[in-house]
C-alpha atoms as a PDB file:
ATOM      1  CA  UNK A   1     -68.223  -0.517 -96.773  1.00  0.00           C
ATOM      2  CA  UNK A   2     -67.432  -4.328 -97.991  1.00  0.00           C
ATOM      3  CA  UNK A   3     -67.481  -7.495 -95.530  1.00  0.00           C
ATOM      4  CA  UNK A   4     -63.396  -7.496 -96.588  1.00  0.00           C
ATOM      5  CA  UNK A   5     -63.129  -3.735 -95.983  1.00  0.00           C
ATOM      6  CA  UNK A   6     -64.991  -4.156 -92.952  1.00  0.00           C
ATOM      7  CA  UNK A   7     -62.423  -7.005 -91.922  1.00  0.00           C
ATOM      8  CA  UNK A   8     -58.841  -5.054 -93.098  1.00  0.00           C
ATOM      9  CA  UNK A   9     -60.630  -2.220 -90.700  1.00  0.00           C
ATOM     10  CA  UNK A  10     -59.978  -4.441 -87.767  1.00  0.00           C
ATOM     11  CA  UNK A  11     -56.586  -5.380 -88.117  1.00  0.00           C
ATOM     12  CA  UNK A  12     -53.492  -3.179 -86.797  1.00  0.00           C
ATOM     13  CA  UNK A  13     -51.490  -3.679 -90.064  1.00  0.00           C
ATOM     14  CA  UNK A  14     -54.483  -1.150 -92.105  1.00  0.00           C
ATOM     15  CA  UNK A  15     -55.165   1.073 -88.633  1.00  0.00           C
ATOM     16  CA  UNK A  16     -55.937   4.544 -89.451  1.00  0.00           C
ATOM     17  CA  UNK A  17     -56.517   3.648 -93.236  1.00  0.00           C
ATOM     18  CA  UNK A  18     -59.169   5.457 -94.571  1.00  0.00           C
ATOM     19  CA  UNK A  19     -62.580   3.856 -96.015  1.00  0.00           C
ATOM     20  CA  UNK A  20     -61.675   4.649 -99.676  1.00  0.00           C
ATOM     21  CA  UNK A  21     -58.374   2.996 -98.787  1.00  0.00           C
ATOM     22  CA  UNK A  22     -59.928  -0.342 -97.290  1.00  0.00           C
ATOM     23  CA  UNK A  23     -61.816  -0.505-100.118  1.00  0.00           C
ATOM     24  CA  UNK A  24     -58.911   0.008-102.501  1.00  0.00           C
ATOM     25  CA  UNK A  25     -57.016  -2.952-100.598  1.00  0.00           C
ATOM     26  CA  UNK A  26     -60.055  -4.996-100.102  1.00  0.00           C
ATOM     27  CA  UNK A  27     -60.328  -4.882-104.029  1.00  0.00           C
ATOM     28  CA  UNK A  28     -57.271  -7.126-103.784  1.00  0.00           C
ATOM     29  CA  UNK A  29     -57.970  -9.890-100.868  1.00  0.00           C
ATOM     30  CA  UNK A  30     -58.833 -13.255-101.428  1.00  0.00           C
ATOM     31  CA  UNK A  31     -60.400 -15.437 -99.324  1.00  0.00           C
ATOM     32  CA  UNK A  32     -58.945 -18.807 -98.420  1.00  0.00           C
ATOM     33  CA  UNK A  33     -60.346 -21.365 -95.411  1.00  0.00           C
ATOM     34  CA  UNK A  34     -58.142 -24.154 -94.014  1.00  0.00           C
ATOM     35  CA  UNK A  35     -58.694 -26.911 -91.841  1.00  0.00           C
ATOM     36  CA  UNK A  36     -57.190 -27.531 -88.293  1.00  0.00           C
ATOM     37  CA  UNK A  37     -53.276 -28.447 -88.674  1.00  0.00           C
ATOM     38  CA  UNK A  38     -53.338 -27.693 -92.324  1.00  0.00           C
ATOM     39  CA  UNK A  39     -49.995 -25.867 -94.088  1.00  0.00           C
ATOM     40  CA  UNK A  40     -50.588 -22.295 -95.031  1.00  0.00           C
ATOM     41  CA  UNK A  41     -46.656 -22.179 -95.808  1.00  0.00           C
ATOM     42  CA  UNK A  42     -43.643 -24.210 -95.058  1.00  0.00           C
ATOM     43  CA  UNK A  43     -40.399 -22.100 -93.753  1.00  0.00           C
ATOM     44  CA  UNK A  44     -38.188 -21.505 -96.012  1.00  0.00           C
ATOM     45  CA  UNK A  45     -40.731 -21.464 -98.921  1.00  0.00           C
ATOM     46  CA  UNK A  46     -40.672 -18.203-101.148  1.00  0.00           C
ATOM     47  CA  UNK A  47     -42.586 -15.098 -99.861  1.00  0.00           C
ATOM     48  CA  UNK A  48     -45.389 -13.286-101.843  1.00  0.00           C
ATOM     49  CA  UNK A  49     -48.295 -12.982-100.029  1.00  0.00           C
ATOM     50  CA  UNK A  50     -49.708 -11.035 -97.065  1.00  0.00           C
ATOM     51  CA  UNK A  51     -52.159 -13.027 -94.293  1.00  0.00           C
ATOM     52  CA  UNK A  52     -55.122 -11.306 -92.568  1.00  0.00           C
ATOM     53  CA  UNK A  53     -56.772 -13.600 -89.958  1.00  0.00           C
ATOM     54  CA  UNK A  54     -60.420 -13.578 -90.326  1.00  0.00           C
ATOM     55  CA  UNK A  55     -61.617 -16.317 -88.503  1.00  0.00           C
ATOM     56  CA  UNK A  56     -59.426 -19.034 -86.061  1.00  0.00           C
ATOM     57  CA  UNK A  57     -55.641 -19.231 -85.162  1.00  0.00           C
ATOM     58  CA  UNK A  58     -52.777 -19.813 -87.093  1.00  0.00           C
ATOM     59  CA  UNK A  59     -49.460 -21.210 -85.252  1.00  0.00           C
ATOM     60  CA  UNK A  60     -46.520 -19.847 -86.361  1.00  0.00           C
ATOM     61  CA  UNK A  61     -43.256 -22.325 -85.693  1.00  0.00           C
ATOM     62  CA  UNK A  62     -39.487 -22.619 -86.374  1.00  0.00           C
ATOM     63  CA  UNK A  63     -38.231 -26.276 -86.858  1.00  0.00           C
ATOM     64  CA  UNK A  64     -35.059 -26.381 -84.404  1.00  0.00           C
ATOM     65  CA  UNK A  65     -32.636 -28.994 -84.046  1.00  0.00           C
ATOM     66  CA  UNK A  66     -33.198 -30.069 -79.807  1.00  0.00           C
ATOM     67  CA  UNK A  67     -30.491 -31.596 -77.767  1.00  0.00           C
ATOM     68  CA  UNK A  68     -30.397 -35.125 -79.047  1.00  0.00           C
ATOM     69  CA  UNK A  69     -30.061 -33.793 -82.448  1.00  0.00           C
ATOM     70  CA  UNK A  70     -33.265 -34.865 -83.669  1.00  0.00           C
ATOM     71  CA  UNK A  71     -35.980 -31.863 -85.439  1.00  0.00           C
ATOM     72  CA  UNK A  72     -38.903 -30.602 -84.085  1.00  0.00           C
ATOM     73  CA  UNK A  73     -41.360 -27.850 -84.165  1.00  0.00           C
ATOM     74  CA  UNK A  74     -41.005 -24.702 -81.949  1.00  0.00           C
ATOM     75  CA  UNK A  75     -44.297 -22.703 -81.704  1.00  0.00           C
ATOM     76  CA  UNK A  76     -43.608 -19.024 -82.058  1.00  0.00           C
ATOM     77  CA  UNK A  77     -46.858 -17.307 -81.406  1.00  0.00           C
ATOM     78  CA  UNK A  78     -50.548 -18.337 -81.906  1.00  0.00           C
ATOM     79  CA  UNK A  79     -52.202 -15.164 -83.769  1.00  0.00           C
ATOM     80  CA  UNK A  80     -55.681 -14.907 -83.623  1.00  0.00           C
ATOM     81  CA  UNK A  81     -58.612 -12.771 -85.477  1.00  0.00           C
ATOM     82  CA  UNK A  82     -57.337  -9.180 -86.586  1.00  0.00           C
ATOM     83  CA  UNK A  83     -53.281 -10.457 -86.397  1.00  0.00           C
ATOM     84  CA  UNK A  84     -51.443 -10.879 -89.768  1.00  0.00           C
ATOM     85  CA  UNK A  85     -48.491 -12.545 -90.810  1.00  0.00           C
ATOM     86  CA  UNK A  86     -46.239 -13.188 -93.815  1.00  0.00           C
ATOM     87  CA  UNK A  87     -45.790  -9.050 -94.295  1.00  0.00           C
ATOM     88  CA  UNK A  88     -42.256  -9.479 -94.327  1.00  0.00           C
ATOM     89  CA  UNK A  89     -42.854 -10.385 -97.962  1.00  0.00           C
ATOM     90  CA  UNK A  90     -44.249  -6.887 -98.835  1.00  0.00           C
ATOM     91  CA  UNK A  91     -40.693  -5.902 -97.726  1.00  0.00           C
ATOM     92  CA  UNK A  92     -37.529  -8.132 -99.056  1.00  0.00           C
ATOM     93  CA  UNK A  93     -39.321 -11.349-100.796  1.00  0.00           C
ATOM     94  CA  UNK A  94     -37.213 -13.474 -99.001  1.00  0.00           C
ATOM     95  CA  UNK A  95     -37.774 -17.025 -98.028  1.00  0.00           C
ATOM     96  CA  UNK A  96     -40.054 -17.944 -95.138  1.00  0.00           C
ATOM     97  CA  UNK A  97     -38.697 -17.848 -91.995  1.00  0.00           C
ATOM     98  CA  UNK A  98     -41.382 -19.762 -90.247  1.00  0.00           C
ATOM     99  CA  UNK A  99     -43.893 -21.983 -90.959  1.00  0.00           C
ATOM    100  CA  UNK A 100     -47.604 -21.087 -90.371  1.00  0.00           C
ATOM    101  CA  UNK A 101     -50.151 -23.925 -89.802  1.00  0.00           C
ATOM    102  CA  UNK A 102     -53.733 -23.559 -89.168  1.00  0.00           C
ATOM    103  CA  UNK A 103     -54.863 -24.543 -85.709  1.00  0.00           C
ATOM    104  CA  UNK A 104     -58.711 -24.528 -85.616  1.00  0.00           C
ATOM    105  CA  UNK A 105     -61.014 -26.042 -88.681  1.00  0.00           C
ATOM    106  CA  UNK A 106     -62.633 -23.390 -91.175  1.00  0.00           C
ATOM    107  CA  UNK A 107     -59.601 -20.822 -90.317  1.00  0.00           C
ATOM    108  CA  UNK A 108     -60.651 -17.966 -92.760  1.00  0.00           C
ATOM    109  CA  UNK A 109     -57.587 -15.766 -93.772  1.00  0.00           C
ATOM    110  CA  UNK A 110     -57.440 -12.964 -96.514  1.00  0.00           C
ATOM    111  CA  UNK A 111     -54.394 -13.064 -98.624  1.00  0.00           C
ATOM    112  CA  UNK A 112     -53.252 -10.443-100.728  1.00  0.00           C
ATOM    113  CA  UNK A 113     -50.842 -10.655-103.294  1.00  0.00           C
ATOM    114  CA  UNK A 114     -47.694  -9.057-102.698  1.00  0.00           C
ATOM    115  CA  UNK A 115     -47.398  -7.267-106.260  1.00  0.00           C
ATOM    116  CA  UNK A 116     -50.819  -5.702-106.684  1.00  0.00           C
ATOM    117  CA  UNK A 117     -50.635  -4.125-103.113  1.00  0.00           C
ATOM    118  CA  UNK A 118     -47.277  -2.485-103.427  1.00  0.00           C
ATOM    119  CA  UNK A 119     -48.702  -1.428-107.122  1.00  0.00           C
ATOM    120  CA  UNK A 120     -51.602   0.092-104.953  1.00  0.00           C
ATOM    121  CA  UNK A 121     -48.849   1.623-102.849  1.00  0.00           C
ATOM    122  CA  UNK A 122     -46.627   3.394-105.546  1.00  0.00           C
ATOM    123  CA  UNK A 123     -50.373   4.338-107.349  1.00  0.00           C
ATOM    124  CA  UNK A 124     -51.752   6.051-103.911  1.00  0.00           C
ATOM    125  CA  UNK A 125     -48.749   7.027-101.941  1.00  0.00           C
ATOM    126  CA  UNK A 126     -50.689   8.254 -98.732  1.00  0.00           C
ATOM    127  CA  UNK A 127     -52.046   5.013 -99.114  1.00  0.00           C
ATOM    128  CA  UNK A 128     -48.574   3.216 -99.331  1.00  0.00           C
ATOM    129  CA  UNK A 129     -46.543   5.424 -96.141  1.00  0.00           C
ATOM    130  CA  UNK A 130     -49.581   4.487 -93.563  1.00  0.00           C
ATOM    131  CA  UNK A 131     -49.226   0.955 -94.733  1.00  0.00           C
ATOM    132  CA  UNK A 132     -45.299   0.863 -94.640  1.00  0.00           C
ATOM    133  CA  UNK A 133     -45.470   3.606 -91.360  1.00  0.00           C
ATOM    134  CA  UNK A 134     -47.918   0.474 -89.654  1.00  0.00           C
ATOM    135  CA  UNK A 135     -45.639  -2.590 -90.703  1.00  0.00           C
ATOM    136  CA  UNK A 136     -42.741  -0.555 -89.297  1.00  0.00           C
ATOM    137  CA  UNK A 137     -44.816   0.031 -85.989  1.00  0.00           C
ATOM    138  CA  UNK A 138     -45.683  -3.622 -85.659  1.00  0.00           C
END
């Protein structure tokens, strides 16, 4: 089995996929590293991609408006190794509707493209219900 495939095996978004199907998605990741407080994606920027944390935390936040009318951040969640984000792109391709910031250095995520998974979905459909059947379960 690959490092990646060994990786998607550990997070709940690809639980109960099979190894031939890890290795069919893992076919796909890419790996990107980012530094502490770095921008993986701004709210309200367009959705295509899929986030698998490999390594550090990511904070996802919401800019609100706070009582004296000024902007600020509001953290969400900190996700850690295993978590993934950004799958509401594999569903509607909206916009962002948080950002997601990197909060330790050498963050290691695996992103994969929103178009050749759900092409690996409609090609395997087993493949495609567990993944939709998880994302729905999350």
């Amino acid at each position: 089995m690959s490092t990646f495939s060994q990786l998607l095996k550990q997070s709940d978004i690809f639980y109960q996929f099979t190894a031939a199907q890890l290795e069919l998605v893992s076919a796909l990741c890419q790996e990107r590293i980012f530094s502490a407080g770095e921008l993986i994606f701004p709210e309200n920027s367009s959705s295509t991609d899929l986030y698998i944390i490999v390594r550090g935390e990511v904070d996802v936040s919401l800019e609100i408006v706070n009582a004296a009318g000024a902007r600020e951040a509001c953290n969400l969640a900190r996700l850690r190794r295993g978590q993934s984000f950004g799958e509401i792109a594999l569903v509607d391709q909206g916009l962002r509707s948080a950002s997601a910031r990197a909060v330790e250095d050498e963050t290691h995520l695996l992103m994969i493209p929103r178009e050749q998974l759900l092409m690996l979905c409609e090609t395997y459909p087993p493949l495609g219900f567990r993944l939709m059947y998880n994302l729905a379960a999350d």
